[in-house]
N, C-alpha and C. Protein backbone atom coordinates (compact mmCIF):
# COMPACT_ATOMS: atom_id res chain seq x y z
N UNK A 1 0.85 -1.17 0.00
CA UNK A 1 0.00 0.00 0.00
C UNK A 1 0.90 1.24 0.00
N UNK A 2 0.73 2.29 -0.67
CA UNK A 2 1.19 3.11 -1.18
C UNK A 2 1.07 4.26 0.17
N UNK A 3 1.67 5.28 -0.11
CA UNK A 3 1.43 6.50 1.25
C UNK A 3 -0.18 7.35 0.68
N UNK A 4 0.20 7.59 -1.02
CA UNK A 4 -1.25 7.79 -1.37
C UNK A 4 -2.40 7.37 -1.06
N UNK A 5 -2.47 5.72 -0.96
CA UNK A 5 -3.87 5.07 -0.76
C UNK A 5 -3.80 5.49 0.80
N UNK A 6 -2.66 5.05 1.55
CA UNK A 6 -2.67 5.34 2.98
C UNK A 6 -3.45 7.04 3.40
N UNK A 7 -3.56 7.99 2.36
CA UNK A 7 -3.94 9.46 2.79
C UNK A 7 -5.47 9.45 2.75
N UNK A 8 -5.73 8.52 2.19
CA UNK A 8 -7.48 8.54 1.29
C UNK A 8 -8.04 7.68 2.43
N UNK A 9 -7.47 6.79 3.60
CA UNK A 9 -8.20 6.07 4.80
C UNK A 9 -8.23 7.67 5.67
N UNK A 10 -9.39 7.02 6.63
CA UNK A 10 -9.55 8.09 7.45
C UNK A 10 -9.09 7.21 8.71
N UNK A 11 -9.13 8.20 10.27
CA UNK A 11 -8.55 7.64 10.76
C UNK A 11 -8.30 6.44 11.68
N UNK A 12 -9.85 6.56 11.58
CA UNK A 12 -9.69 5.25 12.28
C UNK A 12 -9.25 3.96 11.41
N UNK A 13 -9.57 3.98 10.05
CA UNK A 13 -9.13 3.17 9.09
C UNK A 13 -7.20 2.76 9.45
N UNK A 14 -6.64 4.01 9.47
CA UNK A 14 -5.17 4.04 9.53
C UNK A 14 -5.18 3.27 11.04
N UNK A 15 -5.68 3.34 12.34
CA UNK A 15 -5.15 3.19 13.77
C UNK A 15 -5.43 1.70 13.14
N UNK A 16 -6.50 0.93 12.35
CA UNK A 16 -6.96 -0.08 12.11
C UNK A 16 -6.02 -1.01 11.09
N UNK A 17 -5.59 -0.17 10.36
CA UNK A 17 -4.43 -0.74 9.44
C UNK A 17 -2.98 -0.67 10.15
N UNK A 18 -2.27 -0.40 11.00
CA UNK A 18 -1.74 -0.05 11.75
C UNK A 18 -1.65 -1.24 12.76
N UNK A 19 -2.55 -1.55 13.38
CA UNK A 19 -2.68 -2.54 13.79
C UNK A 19 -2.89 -3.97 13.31
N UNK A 20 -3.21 -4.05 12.29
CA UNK A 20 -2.52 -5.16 11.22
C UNK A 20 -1.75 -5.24 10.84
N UNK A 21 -1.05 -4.35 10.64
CA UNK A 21 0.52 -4.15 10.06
C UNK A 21 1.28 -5.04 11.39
N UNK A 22 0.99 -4.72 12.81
CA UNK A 22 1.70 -5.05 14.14
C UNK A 22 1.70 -6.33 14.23
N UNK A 23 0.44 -6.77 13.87
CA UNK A 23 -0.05 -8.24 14.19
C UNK A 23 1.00 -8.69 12.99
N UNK A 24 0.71 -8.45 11.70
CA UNK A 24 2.01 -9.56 10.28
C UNK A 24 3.26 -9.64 11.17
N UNK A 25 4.12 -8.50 11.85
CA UNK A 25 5.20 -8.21 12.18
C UNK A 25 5.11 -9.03 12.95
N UNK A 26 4.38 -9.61 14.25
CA UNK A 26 4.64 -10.32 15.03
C UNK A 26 4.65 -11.75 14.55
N UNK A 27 3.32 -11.84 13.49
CA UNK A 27 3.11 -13.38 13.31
C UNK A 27 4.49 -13.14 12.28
N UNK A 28 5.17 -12.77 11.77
CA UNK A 28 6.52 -12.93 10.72
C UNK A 28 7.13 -12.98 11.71
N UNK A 29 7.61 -12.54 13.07
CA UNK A 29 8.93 -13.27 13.87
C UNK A 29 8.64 -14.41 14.68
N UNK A 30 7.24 -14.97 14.83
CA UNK A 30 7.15 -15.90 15.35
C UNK A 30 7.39 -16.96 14.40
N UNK A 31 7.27 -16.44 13.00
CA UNK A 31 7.19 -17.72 11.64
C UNK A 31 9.20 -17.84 12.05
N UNK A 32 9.71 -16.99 12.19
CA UNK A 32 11.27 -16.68 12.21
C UNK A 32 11.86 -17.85 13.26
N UNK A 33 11.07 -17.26 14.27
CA UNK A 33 11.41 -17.94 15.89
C UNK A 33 11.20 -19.66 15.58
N UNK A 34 10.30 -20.22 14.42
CA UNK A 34 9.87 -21.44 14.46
C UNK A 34 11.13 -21.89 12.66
N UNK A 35 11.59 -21.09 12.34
CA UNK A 35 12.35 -21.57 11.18
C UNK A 35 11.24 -21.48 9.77
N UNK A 36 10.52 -21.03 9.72
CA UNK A 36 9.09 -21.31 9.09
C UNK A 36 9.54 -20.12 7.79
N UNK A 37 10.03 -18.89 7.90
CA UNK A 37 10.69 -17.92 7.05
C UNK A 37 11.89 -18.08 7.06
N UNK A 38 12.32 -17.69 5.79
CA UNK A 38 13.63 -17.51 5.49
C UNK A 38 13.82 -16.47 4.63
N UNK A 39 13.13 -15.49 4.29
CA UNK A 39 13.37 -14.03 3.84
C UNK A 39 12.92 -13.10 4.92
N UNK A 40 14.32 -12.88 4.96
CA UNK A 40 13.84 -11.87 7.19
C UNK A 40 13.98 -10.50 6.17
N UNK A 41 13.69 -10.06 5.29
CA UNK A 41 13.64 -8.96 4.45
C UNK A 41 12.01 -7.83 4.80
N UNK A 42 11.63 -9.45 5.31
CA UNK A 42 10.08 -8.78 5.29
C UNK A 42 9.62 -7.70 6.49
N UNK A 43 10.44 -8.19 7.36
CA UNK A 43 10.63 -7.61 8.91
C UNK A 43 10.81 -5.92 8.71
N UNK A 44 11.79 -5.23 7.48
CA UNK A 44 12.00 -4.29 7.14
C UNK A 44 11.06 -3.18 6.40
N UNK A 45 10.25 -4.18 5.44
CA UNK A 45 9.04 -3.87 4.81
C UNK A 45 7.87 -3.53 5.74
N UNK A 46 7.74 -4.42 6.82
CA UNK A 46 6.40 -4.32 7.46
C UNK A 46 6.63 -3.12 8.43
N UNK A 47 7.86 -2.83 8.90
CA UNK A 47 8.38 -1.79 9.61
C UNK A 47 7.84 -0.18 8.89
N UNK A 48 8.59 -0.32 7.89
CA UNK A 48 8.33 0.82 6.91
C UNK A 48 6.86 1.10 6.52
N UNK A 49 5.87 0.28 6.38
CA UNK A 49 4.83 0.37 6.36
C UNK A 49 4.15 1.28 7.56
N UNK A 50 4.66 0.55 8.71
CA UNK A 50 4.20 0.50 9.63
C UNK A 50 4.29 2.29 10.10
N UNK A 51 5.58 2.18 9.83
CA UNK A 51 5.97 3.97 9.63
C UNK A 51 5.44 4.97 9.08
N UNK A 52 4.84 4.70 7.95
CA UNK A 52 4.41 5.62 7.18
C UNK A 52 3.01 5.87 7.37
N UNK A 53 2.80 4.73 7.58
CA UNK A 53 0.87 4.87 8.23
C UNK A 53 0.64 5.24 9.47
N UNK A 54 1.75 5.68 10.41
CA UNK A 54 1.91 6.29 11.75
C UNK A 54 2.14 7.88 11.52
N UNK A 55 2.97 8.12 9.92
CA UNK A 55 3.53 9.74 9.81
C UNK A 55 1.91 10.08 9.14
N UNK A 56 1.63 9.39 8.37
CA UNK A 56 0.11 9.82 7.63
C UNK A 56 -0.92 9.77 8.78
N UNK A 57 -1.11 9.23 9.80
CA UNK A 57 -2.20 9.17 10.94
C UNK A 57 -1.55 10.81 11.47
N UNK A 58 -0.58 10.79 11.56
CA UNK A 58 -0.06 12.00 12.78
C UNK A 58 -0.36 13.49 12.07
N UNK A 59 -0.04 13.42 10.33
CA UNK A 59 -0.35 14.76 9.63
C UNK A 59 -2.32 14.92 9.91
N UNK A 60 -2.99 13.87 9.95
CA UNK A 60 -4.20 13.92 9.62
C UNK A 60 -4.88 14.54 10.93
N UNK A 61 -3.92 13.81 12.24
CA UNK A 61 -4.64 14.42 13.59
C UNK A 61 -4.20 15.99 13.50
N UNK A 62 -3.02 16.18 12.80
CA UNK A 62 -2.74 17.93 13.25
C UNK A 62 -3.29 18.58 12.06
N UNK A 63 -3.92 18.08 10.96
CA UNK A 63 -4.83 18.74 10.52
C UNK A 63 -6.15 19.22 10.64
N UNK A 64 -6.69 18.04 11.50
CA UNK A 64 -7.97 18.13 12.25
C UNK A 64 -7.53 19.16 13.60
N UNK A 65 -6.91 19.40 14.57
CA UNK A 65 -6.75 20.24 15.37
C UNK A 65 -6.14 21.35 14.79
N UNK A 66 -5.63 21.35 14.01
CA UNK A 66 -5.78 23.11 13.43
C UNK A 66 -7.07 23.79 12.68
N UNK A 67 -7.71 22.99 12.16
CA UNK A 67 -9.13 23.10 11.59
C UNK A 67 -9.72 23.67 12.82
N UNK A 68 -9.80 22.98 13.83
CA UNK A 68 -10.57 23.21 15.46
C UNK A 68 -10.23 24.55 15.86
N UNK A 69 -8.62 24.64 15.91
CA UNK A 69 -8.02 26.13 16.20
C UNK A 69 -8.80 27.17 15.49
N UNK A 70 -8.78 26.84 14.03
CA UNK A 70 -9.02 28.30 13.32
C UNK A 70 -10.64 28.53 13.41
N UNK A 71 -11.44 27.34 13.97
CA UNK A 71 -12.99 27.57 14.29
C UNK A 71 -13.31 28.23 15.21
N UNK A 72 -11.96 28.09 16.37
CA UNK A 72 -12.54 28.27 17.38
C UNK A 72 -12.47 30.34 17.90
């Protein structure tokens, strides 16, 4: 998933994707911990994901509280 598609979820969508992202990461080191993977590449990917749908959640909350500011 792209940072684009990631801008077009709202936010609870992102806290929700976000938290799937956590869960792959875990079930991929438990596949690790059991010998079950052997491309630990993925660990890096799901990270980065994981990142970017945390920087896109964080622009979206300080866009919504500046919206609030300038209403208020």
């Amino acid at each position: 998933m792209s940072v684009n598609d990631l801008r077009e979820l709202s936010v609870v969508e992102l806290n929700a994707k976000i938290g799937d992202l956590k869960k792959e990461l875990m079930d991929a080191r438990f596949s690790l911990a059991t010998s079950q993977i052997e491309d630990t590449t993925i660990f890096k990917k799901i990270k980065k994901q994981i990142a970017q749908a945390n920087t896109v959640l964080t622009e979206k909350i300080n866009q919504s509280n500046s919206k609030e500011e300038n209403n208020e």
